[in-house]
Protein backbone atom coordinates (compact mmCIF):
# COMPACT_ATOMS: atom_id res chain seq x y z
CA UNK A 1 -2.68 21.78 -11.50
CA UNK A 2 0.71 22.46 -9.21
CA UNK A 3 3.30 22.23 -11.68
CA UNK A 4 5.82 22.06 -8.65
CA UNK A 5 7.33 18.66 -8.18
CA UNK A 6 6.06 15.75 -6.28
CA UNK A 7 9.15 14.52 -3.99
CA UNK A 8 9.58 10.60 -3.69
CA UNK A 9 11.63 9.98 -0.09
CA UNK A 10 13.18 6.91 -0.96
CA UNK A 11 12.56 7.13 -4.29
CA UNK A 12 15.76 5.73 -6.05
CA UNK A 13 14.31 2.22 -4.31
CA UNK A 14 12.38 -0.22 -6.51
CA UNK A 15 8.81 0.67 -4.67
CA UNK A 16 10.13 4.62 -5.72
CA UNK A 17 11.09 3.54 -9.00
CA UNK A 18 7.61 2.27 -10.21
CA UNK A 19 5.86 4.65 -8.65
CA UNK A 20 8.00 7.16 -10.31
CA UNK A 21 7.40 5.61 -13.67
CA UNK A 22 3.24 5.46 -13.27
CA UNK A 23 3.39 9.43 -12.33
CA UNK A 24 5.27 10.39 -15.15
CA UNK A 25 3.31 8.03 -18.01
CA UNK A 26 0.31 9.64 -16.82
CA UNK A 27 1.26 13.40 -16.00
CA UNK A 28 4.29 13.38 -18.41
CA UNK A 29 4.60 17.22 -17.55
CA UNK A 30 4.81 16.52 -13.96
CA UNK A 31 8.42 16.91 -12.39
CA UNK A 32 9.33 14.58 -10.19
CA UNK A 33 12.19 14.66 -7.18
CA UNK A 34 14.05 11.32 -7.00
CA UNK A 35 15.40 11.82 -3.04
CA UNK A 36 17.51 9.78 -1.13
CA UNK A 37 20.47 9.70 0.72
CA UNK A 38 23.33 8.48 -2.23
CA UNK A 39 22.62 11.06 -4.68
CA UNK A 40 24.46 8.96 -7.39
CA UNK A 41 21.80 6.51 -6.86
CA UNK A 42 19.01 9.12 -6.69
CA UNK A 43 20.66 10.94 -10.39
CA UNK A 44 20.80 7.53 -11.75
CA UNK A 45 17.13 6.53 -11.57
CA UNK A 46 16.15 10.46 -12.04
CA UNK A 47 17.89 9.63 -15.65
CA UNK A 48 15.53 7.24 -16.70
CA UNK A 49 12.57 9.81 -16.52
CA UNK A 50 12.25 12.70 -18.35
CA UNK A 51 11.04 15.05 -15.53
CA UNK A 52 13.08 13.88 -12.96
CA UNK A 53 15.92 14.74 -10.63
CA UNK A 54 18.07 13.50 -8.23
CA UNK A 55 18.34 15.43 -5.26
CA UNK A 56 20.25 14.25 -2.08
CA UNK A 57 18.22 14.85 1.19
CA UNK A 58 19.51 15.26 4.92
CA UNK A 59 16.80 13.47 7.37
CA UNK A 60 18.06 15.52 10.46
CA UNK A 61 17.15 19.20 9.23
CA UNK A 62 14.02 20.31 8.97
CA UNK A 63 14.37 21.69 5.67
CA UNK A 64 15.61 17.84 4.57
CA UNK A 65 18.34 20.24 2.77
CA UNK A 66 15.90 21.21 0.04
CA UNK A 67 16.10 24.79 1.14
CA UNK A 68 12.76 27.11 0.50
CA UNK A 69 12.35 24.93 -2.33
CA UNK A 70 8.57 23.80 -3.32
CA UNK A 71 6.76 20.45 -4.01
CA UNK A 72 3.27 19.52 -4.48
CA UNK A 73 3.42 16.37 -2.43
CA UNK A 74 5.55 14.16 -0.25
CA UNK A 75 5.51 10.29 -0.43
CA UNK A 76 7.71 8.55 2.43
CA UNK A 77 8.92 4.75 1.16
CA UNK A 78 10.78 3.47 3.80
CA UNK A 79 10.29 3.03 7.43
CA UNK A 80 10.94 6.73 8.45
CA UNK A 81 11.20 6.38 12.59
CA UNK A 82 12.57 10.16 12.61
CA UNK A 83 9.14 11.46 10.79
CA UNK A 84 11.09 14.19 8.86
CA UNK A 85 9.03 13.28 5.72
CA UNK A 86 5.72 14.26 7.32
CA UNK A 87 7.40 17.27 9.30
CA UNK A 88 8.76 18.69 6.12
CA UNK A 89 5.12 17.74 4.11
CA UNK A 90 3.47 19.67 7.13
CA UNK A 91 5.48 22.42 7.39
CA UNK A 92 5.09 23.11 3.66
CA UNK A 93 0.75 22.55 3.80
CA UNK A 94 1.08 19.44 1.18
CA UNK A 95 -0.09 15.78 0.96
CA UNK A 96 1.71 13.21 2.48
CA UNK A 97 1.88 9.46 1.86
CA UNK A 98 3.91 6.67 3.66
CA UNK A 99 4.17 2.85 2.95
CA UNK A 100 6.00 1.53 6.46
CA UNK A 101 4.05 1.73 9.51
CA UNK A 102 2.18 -1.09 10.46
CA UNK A 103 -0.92 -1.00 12.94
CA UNK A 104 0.54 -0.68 16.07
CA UNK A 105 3.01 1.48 14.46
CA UNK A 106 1.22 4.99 13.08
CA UNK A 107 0.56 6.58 16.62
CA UNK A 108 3.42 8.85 16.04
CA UNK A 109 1.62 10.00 12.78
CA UNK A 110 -1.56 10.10 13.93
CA UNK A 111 0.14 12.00 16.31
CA UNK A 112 1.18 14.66 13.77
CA UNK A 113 -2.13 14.97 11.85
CA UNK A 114 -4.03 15.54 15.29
CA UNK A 115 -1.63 18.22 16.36
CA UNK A 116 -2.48 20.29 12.70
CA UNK A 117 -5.72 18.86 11.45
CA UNK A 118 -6.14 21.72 8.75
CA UNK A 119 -2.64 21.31 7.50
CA UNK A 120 -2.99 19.14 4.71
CA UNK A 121 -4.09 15.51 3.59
CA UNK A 122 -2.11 12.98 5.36
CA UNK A 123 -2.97 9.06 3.96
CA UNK A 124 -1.54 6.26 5.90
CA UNK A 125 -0.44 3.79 3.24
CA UNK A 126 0.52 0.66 4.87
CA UNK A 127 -2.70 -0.97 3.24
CA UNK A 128 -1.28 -4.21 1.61
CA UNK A 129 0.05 -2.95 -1.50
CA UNK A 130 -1.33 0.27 -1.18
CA UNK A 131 -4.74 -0.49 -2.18
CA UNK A 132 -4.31 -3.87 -3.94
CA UNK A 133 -5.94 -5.13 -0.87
CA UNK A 134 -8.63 -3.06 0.05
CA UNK A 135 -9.95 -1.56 -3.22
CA UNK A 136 -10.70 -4.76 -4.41
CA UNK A 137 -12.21 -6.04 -1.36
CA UNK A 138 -15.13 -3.42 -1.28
CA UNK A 139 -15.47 -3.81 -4.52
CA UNK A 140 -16.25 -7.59 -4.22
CA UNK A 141 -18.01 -6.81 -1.06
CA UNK A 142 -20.87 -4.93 -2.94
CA UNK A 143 -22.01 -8.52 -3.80
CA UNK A 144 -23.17 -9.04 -0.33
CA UNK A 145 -26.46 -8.02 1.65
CA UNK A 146 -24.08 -9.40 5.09
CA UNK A 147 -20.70 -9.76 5.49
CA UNK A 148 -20.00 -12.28 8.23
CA UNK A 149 -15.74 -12.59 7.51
CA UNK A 150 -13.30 -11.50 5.25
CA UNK A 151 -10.18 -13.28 5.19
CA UNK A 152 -6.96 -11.63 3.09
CA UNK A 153 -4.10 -14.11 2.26
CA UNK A 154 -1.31 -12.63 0.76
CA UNK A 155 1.87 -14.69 -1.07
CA UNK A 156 5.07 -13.14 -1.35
CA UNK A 157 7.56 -15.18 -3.25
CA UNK A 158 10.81 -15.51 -1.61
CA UNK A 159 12.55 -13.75 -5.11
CA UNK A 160 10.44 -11.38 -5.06
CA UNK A 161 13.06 -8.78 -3.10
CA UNK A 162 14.18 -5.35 -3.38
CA UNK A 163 16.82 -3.75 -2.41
CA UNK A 164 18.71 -3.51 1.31
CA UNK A 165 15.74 -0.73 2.78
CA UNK A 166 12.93 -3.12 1.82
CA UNK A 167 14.62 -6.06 3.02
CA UNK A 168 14.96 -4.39 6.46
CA UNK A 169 11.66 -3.47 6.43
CA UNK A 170 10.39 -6.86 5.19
CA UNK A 171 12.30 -8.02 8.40
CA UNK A 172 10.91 -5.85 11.05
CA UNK A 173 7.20 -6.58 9.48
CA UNK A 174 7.93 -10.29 9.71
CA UNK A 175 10.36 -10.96 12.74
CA UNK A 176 9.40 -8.00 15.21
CA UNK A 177 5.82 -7.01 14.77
CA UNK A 178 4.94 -7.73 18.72
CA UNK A 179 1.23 -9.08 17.75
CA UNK A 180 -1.10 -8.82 15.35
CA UNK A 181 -4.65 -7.29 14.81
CA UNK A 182 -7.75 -9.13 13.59
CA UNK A 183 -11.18 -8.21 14.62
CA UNK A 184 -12.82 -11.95 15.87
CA UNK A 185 -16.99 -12.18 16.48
CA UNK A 186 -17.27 -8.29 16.45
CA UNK A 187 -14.04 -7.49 18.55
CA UNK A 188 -10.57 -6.64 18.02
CA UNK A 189 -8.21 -8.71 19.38
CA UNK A 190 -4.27 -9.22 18.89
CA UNK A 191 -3.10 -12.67 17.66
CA UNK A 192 -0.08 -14.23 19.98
CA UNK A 193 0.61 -17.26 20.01
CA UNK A 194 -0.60 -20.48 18.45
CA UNK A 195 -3.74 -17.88 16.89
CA UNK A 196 -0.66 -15.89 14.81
CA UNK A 197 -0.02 -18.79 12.76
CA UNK A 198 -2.40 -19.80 9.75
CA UNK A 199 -2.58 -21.61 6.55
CA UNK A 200 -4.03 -19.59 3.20
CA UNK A 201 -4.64 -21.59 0.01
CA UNK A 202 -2.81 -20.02 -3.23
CA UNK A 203 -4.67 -19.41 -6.38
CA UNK A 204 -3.11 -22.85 -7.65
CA UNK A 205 -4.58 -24.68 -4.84
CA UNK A 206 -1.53 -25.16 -2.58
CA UNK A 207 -2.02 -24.56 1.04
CA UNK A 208 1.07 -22.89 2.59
CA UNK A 209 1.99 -21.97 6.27
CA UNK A 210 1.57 -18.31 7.32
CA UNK A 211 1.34 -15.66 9.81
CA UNK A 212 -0.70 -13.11 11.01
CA UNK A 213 0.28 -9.69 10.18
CA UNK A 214 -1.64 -6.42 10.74
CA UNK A 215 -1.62 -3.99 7.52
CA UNK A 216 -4.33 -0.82 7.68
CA UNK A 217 -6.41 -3.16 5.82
CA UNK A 218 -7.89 -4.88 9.00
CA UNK A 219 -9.23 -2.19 10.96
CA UNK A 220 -10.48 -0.16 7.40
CA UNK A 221 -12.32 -3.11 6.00
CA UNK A 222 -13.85 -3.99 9.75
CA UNK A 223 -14.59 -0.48 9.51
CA UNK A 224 -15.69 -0.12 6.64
CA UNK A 225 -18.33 -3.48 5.80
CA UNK A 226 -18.95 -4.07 9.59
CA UNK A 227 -17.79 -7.47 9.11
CA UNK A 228 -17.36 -9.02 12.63
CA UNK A 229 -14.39 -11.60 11.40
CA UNK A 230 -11.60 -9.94 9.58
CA UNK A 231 -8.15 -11.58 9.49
CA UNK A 232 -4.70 -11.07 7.40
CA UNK A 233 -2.13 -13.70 7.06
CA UNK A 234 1.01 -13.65 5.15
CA UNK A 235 2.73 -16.55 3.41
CA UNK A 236 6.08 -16.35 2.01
CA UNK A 237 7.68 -19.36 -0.74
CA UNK A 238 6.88 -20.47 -3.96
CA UNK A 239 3.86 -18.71 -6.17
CA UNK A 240 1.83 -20.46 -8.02
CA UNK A 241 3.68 -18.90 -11.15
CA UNK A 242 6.75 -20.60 -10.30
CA UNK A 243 5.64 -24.00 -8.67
CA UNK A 244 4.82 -24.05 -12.85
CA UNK A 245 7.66 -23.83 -14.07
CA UNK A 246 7.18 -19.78 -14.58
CA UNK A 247 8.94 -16.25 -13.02
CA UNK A 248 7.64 -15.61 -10.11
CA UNK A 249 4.17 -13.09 -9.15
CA UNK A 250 2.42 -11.90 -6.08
CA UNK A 251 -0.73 -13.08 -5.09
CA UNK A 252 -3.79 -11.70 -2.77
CA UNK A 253 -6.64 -14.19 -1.91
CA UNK A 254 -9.50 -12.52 -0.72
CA UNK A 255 -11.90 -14.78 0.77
CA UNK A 256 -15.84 -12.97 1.88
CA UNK A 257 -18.29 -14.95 3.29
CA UNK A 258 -21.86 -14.29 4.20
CA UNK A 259 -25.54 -13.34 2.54
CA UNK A 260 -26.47 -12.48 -0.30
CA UNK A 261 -28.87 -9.01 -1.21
CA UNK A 262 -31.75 -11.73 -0.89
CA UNK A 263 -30.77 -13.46 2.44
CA UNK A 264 -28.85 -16.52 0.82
CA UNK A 265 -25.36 -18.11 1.74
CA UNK A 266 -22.23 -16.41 -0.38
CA UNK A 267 -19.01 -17.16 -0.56
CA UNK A 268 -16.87 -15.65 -2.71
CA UNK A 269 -12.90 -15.98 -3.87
CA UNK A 270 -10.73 -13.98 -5.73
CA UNK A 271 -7.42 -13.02 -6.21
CA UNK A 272 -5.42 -10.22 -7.05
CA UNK A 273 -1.96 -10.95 -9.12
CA UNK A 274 0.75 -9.65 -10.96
CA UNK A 275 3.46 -10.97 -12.80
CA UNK A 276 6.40 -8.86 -11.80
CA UNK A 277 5.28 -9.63 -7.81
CA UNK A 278 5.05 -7.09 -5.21
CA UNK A 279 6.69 -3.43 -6.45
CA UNK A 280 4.65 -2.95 -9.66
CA UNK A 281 1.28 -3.06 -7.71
CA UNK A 282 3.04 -1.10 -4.23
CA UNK A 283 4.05 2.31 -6.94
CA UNK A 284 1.01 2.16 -8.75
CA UNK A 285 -0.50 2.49 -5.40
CA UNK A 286 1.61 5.12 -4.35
CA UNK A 287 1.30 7.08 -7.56
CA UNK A 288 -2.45 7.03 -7.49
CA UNK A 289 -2.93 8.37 -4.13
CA UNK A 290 -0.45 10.96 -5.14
CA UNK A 291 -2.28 12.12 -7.95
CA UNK A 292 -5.80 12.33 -6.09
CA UNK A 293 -4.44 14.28 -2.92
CA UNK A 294 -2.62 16.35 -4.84
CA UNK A 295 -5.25 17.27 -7.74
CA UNK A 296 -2.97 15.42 -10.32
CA UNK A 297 -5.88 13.47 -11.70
CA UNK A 298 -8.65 15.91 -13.18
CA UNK A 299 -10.13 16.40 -9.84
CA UNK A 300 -9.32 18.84 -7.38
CA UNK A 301 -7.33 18.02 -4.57
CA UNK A 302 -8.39 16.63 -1.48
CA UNK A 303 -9.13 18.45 1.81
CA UNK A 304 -7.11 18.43 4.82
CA UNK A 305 -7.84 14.86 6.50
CA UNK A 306 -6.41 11.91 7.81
CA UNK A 307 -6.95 9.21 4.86
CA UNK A 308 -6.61 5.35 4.16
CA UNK A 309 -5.83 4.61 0.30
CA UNK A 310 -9.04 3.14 -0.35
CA UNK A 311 -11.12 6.29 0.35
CA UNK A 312 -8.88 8.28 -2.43
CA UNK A 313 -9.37 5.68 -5.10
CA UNK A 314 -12.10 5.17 -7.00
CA UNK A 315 -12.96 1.33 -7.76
CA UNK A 316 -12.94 1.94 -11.59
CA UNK A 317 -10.08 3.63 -11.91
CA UNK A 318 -8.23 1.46 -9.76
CA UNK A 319 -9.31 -1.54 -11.98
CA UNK A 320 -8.14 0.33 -15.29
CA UNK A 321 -4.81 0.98 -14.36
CA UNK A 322 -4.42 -2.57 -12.49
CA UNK A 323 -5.15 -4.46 -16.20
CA UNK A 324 -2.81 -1.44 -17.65
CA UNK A 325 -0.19 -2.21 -15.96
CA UNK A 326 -0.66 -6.41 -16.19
CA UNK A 327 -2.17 -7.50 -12.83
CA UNK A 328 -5.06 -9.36 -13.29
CA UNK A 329 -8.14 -9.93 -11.11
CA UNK A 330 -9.58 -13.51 -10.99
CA UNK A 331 -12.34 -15.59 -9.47
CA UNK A 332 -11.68 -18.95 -7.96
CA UNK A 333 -13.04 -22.21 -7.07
CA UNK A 334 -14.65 -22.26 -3.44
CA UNK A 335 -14.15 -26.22 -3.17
């Protein structure tokens, strides 16, 4: 295993943070570069670890000012328009993560990847909370001979904010995403209009406005069940947590619907939670895939490839660390 340090773009953020934290509790050898522009900031959070510094990076060289210094991987966690995360991660052969790009926003990296294939792993991360979405979902799926629709609600709770880059990039997700993709009786198709807006029903029953939103999740699940229906819609207000009485959480409904192994009717329901909302599940996201590209994990690292989360993380695993941590899977009523 590459003893040379994993750099976390963004990292003195609360997404950076967590992730930061889950690296180091598992590899506690493993040192870790906290990067950012304020290199206070950056120092302070790099004190809280006991591999970690805080190194201040320049987003206009091509060397982000680290020099000829090495890392073992590169995780981008902010919306990084320039691409100087995956041009340094490139230039330097190493795995590359980012959390920002939407659907209609990752031609630029696809871009990249296409242009050096060989170079090194390069996972586009913008799956709902890196993984939380999708790992789950194919593991539920397994239940079903057919798939006919999946359906992925997600709650935010309106405390459930970071700091100023991830209320930006809540923003642009929210406010300027042109359209968004679903995949409707076997074809893709962007929701305008009157077919953006939705309802989802939260694990306490509540139904709550939302929008359509297009996360990596839609075209990898379509992709990867064959299910001709797949949708994502977004709801943002009160959790179920705190319409009783309790801090707030994040919640993920994933609704499946369609036949059994034997040719029956299914339906299924379940939801993904956590307590402390969004962040805790987004960095343990981050800091698996990190591990498995970069051969952190017990396994070797992963060839040169272009990568969603979900096909780096293995179901059981993913499960372990989500009850570690204190998110919680659970099944709910169909009625």
């Amino acid at each position: 295993m590459s003893l040379y340090p994993v750099l976390l773009l963004g990292g003195s953020g609360v997404v950076g943070r967590w992730a930061a934290r889950f690296l180091s509790e598992v590899n506690p050898d493993l040192p870790l570069l906290i990067a950012g522009r304020d290199l206070m900031k950056a120092r302070v959070v790099a004190a809280e670890l006991d591999m970690a510094e805080g190194v201040a990076v320049d987003f206009t060289a091509d060397d982000l000012g680290l020099g000829a210094r090495p890392v073992s991987a590169v995780a981008v966690l902010f919306a990084d328009d320039r691409l100087a995360g995956l041009r340094f991660a490139q230039s330097r052969r190493v795995p590359y993560i980012s959390i920002a790009p939407l659907l209609q926003e990752i031609g630029p990296e696809v871009a990249s990847y296409i242009h050096v294939p060989d170079c090194a792993p390069v996972v586009l991360g913008t799956e709902w909370l890196v993984g939380a979405t999708s790992v789950p979902t194919l593991e539920f799926a397994k239940a079903f001979g057919r798939l006919d629709s999946i359906s992925i609600g997600a709650l935010l709770d309106d405390e459930d904010t970071g700091g100023p880059a991830q209320i930006v990039d809540l923003e642009r997700v929210t406010k300027t995403a042109p359209a968004a993709l679903a995949r409707q009786e076997g074809r893709f198709v962007w929701r305008v209009g009157d077919d953006a807006t939705a309802t989802i029903r939260a694990v306490d029953g509540t139904v709550m406005e939302a929008s359509a939103l297009s996360p990596n999740d839609v075209v990898g699940l379509a992709t990867a069940t064959g299910a001709p229906n797949v949708e994502f819609n977004l709801a943002t207000g009160s959790s179920s947590s705190r319409r009783r009485g309790e801090p707030f959480s994040t919640e993920i409904v994933i609704d499946l619907v369609g036949e059994d192994h034997a040719g029956q009717p299914l339906h299924t329901r379940h939801a993904i939670v956590h307590p402390q909302g969004q962040f805790p599940l987004t960095g343990l996201g981050v800091a698996m895939v990190l591990e498995r590209a970069a051969g952190l994990s017990g396994r070797p690292a992963v060839p040169a490839g272009l990568y969603f989360p979900y096909q780096l993380l293995e179901p059981a695993d993913y499960f372990a660390r989500l009850e570690a941590i204190g998110g919680k899977v659970l099944r709910l009523d169909i009625s």
